[in-house]
N, C-alpha and C. Protein backbone atom coordinates (compact mmCIF):
# COMPACT_ATOMS: atom_id res chain seq x y z
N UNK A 1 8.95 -30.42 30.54
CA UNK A 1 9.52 -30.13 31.84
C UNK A 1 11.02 -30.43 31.77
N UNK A 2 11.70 -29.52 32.25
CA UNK A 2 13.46 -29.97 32.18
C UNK A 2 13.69 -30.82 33.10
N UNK A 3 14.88 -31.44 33.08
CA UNK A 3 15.36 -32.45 33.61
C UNK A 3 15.61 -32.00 35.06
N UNK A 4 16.11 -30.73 35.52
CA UNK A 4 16.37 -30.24 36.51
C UNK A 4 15.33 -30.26 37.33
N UNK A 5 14.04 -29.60 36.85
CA UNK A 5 12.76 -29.48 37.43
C UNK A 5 12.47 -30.74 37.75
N UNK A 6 12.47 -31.99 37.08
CA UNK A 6 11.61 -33.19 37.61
C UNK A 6 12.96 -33.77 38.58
N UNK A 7 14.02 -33.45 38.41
CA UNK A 7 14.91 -33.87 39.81
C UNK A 7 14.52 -33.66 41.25
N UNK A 8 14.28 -31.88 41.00
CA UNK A 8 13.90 -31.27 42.34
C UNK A 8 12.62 -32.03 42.66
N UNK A 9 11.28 -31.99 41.68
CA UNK A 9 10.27 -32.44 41.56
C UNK A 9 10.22 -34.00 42.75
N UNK A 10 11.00 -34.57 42.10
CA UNK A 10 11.62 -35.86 42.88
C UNK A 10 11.67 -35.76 44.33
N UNK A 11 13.06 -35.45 44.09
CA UNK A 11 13.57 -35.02 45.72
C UNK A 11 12.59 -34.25 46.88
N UNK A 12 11.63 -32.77 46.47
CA UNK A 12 11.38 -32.31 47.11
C UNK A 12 9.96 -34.15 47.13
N UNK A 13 9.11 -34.79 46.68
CA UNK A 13 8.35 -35.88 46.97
C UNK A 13 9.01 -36.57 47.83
N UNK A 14 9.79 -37.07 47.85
CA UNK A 14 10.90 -38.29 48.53
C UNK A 14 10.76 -37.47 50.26
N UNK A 15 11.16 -36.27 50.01
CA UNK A 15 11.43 -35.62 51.65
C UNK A 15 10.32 -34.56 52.17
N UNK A 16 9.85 -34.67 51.91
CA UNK A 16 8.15 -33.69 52.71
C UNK A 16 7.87 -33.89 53.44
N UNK A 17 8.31 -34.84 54.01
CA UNK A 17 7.59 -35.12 55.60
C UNK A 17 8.49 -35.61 56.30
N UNK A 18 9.70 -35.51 55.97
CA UNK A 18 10.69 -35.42 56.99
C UNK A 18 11.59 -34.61 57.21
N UNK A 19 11.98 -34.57 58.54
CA UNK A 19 12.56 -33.37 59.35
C UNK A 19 14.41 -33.59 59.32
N UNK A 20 15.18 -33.00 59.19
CA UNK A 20 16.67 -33.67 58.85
C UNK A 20 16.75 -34.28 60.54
N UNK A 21 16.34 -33.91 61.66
CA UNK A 21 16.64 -34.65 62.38
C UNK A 21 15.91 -36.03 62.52
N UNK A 22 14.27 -36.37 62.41
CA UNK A 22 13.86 -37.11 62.48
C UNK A 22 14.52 -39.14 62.31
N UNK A 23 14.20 -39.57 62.49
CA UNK A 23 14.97 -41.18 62.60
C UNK A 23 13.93 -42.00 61.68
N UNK A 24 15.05 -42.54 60.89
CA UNK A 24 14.30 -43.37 59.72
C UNK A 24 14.41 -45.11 60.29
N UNK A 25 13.36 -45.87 59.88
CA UNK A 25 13.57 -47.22 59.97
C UNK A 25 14.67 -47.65 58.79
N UNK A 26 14.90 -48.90 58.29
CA UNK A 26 15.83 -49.39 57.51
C UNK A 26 14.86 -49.35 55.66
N UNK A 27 13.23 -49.78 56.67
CA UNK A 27 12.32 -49.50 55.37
C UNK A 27 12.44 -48.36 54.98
N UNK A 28 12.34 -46.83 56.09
CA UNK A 28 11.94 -45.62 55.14
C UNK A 28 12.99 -45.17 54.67
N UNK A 29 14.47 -45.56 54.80
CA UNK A 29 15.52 -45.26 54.60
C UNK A 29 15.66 -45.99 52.98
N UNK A 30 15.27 -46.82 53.02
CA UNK A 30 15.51 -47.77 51.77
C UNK A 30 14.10 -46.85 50.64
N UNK A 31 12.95 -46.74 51.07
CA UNK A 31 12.28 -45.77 50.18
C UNK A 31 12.57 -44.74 50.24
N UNK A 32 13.21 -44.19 50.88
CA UNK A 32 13.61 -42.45 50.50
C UNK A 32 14.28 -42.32 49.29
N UNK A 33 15.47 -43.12 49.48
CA UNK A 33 16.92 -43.51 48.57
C UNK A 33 16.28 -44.56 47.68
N UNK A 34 15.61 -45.06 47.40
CA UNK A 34 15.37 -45.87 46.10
C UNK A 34 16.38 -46.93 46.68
N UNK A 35 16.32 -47.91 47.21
CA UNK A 35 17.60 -48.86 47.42
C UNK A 35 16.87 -49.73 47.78
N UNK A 36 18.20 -50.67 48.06
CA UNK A 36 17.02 -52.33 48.63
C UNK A 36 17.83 -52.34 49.95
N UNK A 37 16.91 -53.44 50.85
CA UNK A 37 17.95 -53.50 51.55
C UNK A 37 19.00 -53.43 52.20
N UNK A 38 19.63 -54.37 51.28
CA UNK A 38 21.32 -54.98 51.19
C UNK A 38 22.15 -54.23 50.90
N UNK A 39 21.76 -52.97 50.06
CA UNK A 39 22.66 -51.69 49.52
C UNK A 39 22.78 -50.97 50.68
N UNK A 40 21.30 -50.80 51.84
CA UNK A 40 21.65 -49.66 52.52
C UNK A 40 22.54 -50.49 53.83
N UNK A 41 22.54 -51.35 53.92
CA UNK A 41 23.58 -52.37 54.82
C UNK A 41 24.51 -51.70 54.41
N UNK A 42 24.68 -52.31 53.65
CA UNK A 42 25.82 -51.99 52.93
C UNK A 42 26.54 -50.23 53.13
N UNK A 43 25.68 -49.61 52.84
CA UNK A 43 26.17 -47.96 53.46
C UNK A 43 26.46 -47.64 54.75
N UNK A 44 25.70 -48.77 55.62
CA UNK A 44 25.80 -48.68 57.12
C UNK A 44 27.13 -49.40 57.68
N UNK A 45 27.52 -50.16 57.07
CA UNK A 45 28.59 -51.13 57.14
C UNK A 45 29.94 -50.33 57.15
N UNK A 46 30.16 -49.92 55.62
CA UNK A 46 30.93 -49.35 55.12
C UNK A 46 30.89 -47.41 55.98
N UNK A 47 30.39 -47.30 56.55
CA UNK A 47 30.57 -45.78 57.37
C UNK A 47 30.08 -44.55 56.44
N UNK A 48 28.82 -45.12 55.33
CA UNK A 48 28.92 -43.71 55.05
C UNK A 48 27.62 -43.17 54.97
N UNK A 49 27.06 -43.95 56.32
CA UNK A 49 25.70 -43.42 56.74
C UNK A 49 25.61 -43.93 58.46
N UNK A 50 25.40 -42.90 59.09
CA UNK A 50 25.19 -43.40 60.21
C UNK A 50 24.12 -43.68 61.01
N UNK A 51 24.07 -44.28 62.06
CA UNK A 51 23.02 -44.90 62.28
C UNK A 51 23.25 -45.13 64.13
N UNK A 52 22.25 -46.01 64.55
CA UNK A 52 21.95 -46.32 66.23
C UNK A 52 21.33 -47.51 65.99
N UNK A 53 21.84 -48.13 67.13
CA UNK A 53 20.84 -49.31 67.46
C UNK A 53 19.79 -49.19 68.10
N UNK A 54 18.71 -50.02 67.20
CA UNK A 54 17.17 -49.47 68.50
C UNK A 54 16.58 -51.31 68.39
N UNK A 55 16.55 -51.62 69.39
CA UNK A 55 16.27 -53.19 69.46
C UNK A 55 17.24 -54.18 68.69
N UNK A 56 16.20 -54.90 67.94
CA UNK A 56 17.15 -55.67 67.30
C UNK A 56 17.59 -54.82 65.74
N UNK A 57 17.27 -53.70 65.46
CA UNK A 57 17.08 -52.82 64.17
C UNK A 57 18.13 -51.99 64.58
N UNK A 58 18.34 -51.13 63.04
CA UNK A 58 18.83 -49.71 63.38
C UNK A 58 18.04 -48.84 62.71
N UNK A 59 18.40 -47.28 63.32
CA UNK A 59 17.47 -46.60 62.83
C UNK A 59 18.50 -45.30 62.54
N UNK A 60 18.11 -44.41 61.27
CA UNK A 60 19.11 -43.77 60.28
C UNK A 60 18.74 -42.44 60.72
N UNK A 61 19.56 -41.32 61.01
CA UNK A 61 19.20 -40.28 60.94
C UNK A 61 18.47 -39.69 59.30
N UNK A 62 17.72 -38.97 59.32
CA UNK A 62 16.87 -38.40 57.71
C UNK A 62 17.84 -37.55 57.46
N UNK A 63 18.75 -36.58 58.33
CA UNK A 63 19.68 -35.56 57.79
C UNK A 63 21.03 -36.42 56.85
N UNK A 64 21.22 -37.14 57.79
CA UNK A 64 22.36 -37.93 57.08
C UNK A 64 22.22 -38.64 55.68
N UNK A 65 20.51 -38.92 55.64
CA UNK A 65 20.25 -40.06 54.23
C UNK A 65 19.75 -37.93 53.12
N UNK A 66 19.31 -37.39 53.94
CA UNK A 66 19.18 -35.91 52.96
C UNK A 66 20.83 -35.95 52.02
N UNK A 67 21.74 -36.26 53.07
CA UNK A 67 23.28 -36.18 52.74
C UNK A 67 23.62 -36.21 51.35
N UNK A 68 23.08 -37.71 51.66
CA UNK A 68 23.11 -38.80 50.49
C UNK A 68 22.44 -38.50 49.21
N UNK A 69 21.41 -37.91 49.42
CA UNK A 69 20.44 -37.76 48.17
C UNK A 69 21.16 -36.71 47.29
N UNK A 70 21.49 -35.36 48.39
CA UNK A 70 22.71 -34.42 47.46
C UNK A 70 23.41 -34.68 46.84
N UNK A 71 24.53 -35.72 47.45
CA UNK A 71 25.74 -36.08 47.06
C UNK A 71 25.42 -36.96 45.33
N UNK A 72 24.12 -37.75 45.77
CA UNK A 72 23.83 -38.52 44.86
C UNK A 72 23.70 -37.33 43.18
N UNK A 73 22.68 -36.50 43.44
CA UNK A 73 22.23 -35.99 42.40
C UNK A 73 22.98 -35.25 42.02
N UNK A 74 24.16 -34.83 42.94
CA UNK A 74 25.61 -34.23 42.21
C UNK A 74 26.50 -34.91 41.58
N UNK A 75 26.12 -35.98 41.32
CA UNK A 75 27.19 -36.69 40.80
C UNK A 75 26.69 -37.14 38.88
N UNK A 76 27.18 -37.14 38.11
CA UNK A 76 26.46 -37.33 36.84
C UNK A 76 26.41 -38.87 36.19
N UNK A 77 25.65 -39.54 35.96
CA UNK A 77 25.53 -40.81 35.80
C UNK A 77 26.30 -41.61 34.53
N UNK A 78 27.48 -41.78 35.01
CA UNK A 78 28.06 -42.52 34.17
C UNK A 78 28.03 -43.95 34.22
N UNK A 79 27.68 -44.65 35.10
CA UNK A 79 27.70 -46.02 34.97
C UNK A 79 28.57 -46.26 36.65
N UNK A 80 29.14 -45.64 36.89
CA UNK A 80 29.80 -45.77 38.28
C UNK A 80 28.43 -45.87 39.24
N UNK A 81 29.52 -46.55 40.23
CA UNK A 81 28.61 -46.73 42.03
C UNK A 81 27.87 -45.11 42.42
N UNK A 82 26.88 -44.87 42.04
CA UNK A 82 26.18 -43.45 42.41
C UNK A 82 25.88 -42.93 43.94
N UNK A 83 26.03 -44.06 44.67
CA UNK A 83 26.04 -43.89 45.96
C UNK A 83 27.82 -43.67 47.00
N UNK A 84 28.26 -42.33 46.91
CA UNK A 84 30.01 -42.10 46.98
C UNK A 84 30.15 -42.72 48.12
């Protein structure tokens, strides 16, 4: 299987059941993106994911973390921060 195929392969698993508008918790946001936590703080912090307050949580738009996953798999893995 090429490398391309098990990317899409990936990606299209990761997002099947979500809608780009739909609202992610901090958990499904962190399993979509493979991340922990503290990284996706960290994206929320830094402005390059946006988000709402819902109680004491926030909750992520899925279009915006879709964003991310593009941006991600366009980028070629050199050892740099993969998340732009």
């Amino acid at each position: 299987m090429s490398y391309l195929k098990k990317v899409f392969i990936t990606f299209f698993e990761r997002v099947r059941n979500k809608e780009p508008d739909d609202w992610l918790t901090l958990q499904e946001l962190c399993e979509l993106l493979h991340i922990s936590e503290s990284k996706a703080r960290s994206l929320k912090k830094s402005g390059r994911i946006g988000f709402i307050k819902s109680g004491k949580g926030s909750m992520f738009l899925a279009g915006d973390a879709f964003g991310l996953l593009e941006r991600v798999e366009a980028v070629p893995r050199n050892g740099n921060n993969i998340y732009p």
